[in-house]
Each structure stands twice: as structure tokens, then as C-alpha cells.
C-alpha atoms as a PDB file:
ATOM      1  CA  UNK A   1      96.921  36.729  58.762  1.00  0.00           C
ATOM      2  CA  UNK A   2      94.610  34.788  60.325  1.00  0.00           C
ATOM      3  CA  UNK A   3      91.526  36.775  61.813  1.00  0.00           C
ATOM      4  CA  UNK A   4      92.612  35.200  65.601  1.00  0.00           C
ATOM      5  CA  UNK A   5      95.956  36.972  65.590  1.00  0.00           C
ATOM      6  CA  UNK A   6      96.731  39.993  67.552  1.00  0.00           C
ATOM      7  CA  UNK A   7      96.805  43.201  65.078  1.00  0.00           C
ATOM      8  CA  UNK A   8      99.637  45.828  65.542  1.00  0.00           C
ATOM      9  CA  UNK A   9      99.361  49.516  66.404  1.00  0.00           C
ATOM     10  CA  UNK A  10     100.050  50.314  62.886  1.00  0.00           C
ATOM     11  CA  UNK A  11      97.056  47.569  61.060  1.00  0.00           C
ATOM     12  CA  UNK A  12      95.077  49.053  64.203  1.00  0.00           C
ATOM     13  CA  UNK A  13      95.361  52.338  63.038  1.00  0.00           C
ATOM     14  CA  UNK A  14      94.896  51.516  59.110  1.00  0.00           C
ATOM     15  CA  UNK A  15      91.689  50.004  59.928  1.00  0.00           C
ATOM     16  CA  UNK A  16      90.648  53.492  62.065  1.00  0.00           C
ATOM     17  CA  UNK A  17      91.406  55.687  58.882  1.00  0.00           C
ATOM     18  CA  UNK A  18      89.186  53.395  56.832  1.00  0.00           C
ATOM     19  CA  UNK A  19      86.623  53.703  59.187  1.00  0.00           C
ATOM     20  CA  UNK A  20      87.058  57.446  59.426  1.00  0.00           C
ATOM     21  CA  UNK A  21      86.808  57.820  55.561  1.00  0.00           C
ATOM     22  CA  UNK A  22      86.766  53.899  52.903  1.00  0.00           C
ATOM     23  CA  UNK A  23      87.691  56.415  49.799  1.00  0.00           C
ATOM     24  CA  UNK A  24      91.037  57.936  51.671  1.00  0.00           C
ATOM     25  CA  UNK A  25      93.601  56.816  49.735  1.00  0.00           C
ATOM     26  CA  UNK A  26      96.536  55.074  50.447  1.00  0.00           C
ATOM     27  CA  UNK A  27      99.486  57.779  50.480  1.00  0.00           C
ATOM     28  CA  UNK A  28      96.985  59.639  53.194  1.00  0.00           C
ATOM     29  CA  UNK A  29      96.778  56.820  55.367  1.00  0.00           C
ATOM     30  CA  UNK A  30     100.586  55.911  54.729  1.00  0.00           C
ATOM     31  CA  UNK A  31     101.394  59.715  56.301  1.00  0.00           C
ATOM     32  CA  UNK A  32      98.659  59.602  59.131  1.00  0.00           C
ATOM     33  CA  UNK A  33     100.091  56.084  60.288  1.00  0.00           C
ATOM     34  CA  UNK A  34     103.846  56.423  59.203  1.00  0.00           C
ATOM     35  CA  UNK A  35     104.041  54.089  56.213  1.00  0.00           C
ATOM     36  CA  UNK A  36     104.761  53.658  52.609  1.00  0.00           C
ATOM     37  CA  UNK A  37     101.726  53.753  50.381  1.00  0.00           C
ATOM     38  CA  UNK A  38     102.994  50.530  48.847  1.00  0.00           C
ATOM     39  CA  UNK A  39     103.218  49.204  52.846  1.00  0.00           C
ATOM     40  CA  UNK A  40      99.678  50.442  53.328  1.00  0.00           C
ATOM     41  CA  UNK A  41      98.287  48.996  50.040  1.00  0.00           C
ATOM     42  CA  UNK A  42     100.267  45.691  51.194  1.00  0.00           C
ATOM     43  CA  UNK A  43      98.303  46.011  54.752  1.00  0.00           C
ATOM     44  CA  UNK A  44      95.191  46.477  53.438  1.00  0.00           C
ATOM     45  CA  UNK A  45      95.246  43.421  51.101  1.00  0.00           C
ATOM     46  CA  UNK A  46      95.920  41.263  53.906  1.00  0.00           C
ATOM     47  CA  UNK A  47      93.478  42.628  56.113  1.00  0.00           C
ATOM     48  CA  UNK A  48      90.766  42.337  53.598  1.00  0.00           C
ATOM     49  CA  UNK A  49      92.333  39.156  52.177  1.00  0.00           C
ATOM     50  CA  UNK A  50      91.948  37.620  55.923  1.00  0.00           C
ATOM     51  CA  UNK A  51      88.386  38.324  56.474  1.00  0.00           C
ATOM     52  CA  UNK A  52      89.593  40.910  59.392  1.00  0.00           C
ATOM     53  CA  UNK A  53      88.011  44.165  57.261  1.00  0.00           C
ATOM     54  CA  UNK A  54      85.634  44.884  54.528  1.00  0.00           C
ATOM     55  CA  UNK A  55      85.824  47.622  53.003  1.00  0.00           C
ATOM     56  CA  UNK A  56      82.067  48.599  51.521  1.00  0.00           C
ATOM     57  CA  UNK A  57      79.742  50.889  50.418  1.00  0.00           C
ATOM     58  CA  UNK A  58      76.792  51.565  52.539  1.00  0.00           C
ATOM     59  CA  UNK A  59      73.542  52.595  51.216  1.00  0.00           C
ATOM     60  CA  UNK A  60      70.597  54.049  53.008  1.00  0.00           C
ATOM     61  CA  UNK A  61      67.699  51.447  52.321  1.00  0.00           C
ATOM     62  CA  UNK A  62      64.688  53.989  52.262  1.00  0.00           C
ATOM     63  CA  UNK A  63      66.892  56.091  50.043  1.00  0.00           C
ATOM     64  CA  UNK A  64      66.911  53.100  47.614  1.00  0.00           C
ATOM     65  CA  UNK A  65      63.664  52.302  47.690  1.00  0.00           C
ATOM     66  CA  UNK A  66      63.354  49.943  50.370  1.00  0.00           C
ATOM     67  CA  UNK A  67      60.835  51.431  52.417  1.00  0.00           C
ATOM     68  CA  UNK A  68      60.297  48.644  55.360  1.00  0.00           C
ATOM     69  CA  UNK A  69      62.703  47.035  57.409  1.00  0.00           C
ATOM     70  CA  UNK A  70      62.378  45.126  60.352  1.00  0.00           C
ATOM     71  CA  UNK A  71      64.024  42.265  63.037  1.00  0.00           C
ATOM     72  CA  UNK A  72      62.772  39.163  63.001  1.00  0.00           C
ATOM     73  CA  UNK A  73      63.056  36.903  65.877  1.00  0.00           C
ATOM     74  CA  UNK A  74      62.552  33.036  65.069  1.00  0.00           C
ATOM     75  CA  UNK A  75      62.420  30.346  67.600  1.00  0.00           C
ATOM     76  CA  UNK A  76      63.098  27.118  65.644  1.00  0.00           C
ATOM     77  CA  UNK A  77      63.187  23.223  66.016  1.00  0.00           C
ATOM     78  CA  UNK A  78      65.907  21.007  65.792  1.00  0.00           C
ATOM     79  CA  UNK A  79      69.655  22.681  64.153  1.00  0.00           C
ATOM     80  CA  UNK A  80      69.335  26.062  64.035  1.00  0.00           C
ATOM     81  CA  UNK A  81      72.338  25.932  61.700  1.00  0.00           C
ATOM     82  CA  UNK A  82      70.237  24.047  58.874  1.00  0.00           C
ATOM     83  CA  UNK A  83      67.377  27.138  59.315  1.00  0.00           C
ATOM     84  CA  UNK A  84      70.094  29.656  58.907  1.00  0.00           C
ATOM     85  CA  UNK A  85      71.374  28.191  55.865  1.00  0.00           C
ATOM     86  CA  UNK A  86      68.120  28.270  54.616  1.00  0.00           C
ATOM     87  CA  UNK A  87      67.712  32.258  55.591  1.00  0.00           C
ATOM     88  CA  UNK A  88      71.146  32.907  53.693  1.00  0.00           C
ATOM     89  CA  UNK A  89      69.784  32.325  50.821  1.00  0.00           C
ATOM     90  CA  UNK A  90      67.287  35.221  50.954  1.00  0.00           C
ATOM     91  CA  UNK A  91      68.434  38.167  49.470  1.00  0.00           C
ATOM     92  CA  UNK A  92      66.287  40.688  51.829  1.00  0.00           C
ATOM     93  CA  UNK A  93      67.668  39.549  54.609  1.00  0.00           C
ATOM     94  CA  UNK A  94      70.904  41.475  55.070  1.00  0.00           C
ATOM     95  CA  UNK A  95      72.223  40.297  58.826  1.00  0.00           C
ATOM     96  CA  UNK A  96      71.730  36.792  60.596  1.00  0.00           C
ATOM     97  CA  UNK A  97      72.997  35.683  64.080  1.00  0.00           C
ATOM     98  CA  UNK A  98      72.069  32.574  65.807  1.00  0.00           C
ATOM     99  CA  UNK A  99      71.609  33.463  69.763  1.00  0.00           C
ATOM    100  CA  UNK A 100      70.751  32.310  72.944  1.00  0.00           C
ATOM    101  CA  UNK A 101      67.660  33.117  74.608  1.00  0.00           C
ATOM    102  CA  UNK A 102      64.233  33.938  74.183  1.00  0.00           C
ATOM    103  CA  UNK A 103      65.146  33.299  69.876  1.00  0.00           C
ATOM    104  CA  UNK A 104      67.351  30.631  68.555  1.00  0.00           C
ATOM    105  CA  UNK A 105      68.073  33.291  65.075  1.00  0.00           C
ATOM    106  CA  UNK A 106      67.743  36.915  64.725  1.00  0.00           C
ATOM    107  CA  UNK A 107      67.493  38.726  60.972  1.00  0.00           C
ATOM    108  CA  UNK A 108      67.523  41.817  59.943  1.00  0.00           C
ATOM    109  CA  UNK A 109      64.905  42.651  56.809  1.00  0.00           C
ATOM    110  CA  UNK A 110      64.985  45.228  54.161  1.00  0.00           C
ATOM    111  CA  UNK A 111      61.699  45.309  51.956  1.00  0.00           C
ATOM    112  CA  UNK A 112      60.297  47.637  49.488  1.00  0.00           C
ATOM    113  CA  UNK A 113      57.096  47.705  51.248  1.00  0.00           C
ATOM    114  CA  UNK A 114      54.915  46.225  53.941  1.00  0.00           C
ATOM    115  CA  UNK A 115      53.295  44.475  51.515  1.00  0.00           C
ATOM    116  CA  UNK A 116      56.784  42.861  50.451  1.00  0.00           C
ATOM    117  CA  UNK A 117      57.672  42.011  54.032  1.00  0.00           C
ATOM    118  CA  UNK A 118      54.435  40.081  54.566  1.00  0.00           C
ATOM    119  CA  UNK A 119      54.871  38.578  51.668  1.00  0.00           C
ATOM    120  CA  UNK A 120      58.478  37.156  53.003  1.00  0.00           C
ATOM    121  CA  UNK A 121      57.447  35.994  56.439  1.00  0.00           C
ATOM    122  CA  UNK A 122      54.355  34.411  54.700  1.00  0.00           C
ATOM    123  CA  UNK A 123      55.693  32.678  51.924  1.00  0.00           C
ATOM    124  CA  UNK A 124      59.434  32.562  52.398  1.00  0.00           C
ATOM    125  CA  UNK A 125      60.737  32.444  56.374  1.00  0.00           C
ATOM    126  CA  UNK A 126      57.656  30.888  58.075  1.00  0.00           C
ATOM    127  CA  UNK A 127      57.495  28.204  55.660  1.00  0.00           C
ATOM    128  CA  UNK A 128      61.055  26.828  55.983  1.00  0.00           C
ATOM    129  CA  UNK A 129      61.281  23.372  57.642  1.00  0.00           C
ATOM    130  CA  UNK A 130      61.850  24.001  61.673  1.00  0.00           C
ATOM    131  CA  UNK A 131      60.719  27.419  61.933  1.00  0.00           C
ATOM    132  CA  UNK A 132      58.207  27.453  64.855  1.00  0.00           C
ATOM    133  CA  UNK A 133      57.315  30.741  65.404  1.00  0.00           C
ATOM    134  CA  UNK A 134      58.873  34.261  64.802  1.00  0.00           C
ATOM    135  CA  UNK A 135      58.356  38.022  65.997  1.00  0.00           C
ATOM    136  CA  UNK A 136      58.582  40.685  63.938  1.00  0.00           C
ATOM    137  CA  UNK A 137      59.664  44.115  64.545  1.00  0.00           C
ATOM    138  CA  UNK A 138      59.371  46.945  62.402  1.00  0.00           C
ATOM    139  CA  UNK A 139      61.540  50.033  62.256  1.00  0.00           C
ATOM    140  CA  UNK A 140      60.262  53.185  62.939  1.00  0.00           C
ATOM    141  CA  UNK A 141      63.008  55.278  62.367  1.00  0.00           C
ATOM    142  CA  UNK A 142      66.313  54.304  62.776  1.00  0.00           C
ATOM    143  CA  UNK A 143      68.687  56.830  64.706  1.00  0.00           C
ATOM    144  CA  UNK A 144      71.834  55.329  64.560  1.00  0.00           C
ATOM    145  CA  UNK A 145      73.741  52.893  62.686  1.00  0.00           C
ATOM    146  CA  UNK A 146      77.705  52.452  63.250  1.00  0.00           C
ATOM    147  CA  UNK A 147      80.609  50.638  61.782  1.00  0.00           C
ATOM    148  CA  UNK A 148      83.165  52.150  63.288  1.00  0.00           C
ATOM    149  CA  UNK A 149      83.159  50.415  66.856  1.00  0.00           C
ATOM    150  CA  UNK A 150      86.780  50.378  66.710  1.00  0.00           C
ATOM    151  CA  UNK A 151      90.115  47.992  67.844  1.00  0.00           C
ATOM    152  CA  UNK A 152      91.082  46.658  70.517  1.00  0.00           C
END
């Protein structure tokens, strides 16, 4: 399954249990969505297997220690591609998008500390070959945070 081909009703619905609950098992999601749990378990593996889904834990940073995180907004020369594969590279940076507009790459930051960030920008993001400028901006508080956004 190839992640550009049309999901059913039935993978649709898979994926919305998942996102309801990752830890419901199999036989639970194979009686909310009319399958086998062998079928479902089949499902599943191709879903994941195609890139479509992931199916993760996910932590609360400050909960783990990781008491700063921010989005940092880098305007860059030349292939933005080369700076991203450069930014890949660094653990603390947990989401990356190239864009259009007023930054050529957005990140996303976790660090223990301010101390820690500044140290990153410093030594780490500012300093890779083509990064002109960035713009950083530090959480305050984050209110929400979703995964489950659904299928079409």
C-alpha cells in the first residue's frame, strides 16, 4: 500500500481506533470495525509497513525533563534541502518542514534548559553552512497538542 492510495472505510476506521486509544488491542478494534483480529493485525502491518501510520508513544517533554522548547524559524541561502539534512541530524530537534514565506525551514526544539537551547542555536543551527538568520520562539505553555486530525 502505497501512502498515495485511497484508504477504505474499514483501514479508515482502524486508524480512528488507534487514534482513540495505540494500546487497544486488536480483537477490540476487529469488533468496533467488523473484522477478524488476524484481518486487523494484517491491516495494521500494512498501514505501518507503508509509512501511512505510526503508531508511538508520546511523552510530555517538561515531564521528562526537558524544560524549554521553542520554534525556530531559519531563513537560509542556497538548497534549503542541504540545511535540513544538516538539522536532521540533531537530536533536539523533533519536527522540520521546509516552507514558503517569510522562513525557508521551520523546527521545533526540545531542550533541558534555556541554557541548552542557547547553546544549540549558538553552536549547532546558526553555525551550519547557509543559515542566514533565524527567529526563535519560546513556548510558554502549550495548550494543545493533537494527533488525531483524522481521515479523509
Amino acid at each position: 500500500m502505497a501512502a498515495r492510495d485511497h484508504l477504505d472505510d474499514t483501514s479508515k476506521r482502524i486508524i480512528e481506533q488507534l487514534q482513540e486509544n495505540g494500546r487497544r488491542s486488536y480483537a477490540e478494534i476487529g469488533k468496533a470495525v467488523g473484522l477478524s483480529e488476524a484481518a486487523v493485525r494484517q491491516r495494521v502491518q500494512r498501514l505501518t509497513d507503508s509509512g501511512i501510520m505510526q503508531v508511538v508513544a508520546v511523552t510530555d517533554p517538561m515531564r521528562l525533563g526537558f524544560h524549554r522548547q521553542a520554534l525556530v524559524g531559519l531563513r537560509v541561502s542556497g538548497d534549503s534541502r542541504a540545511v535540513a539534512a544538516e538539522l536532521e541530524q540533531i537530536s533536539a530537534v523533533d519536527y522540520l518542514v521546509l516552507t514558503a514565506g517569510s522562513f525557508d525551514i521551520l523546527i521545533e526544539v526540545v531542550c533541558a534548559s534555556d541554557q541548552d537551547l542557547a547553546e544549540l542555536l549558538n553552536a549547532r543551527i546558526r553555525t551550519i553552512p547557509g543559515v542566514i538568520s533565524s527567529e526563535t520562539f519560546v513556548y510558554l505553555e502549550v495548550r494543545k497538542q493533537s494527533f488525531d486530525w483524522g481521515t479523509p
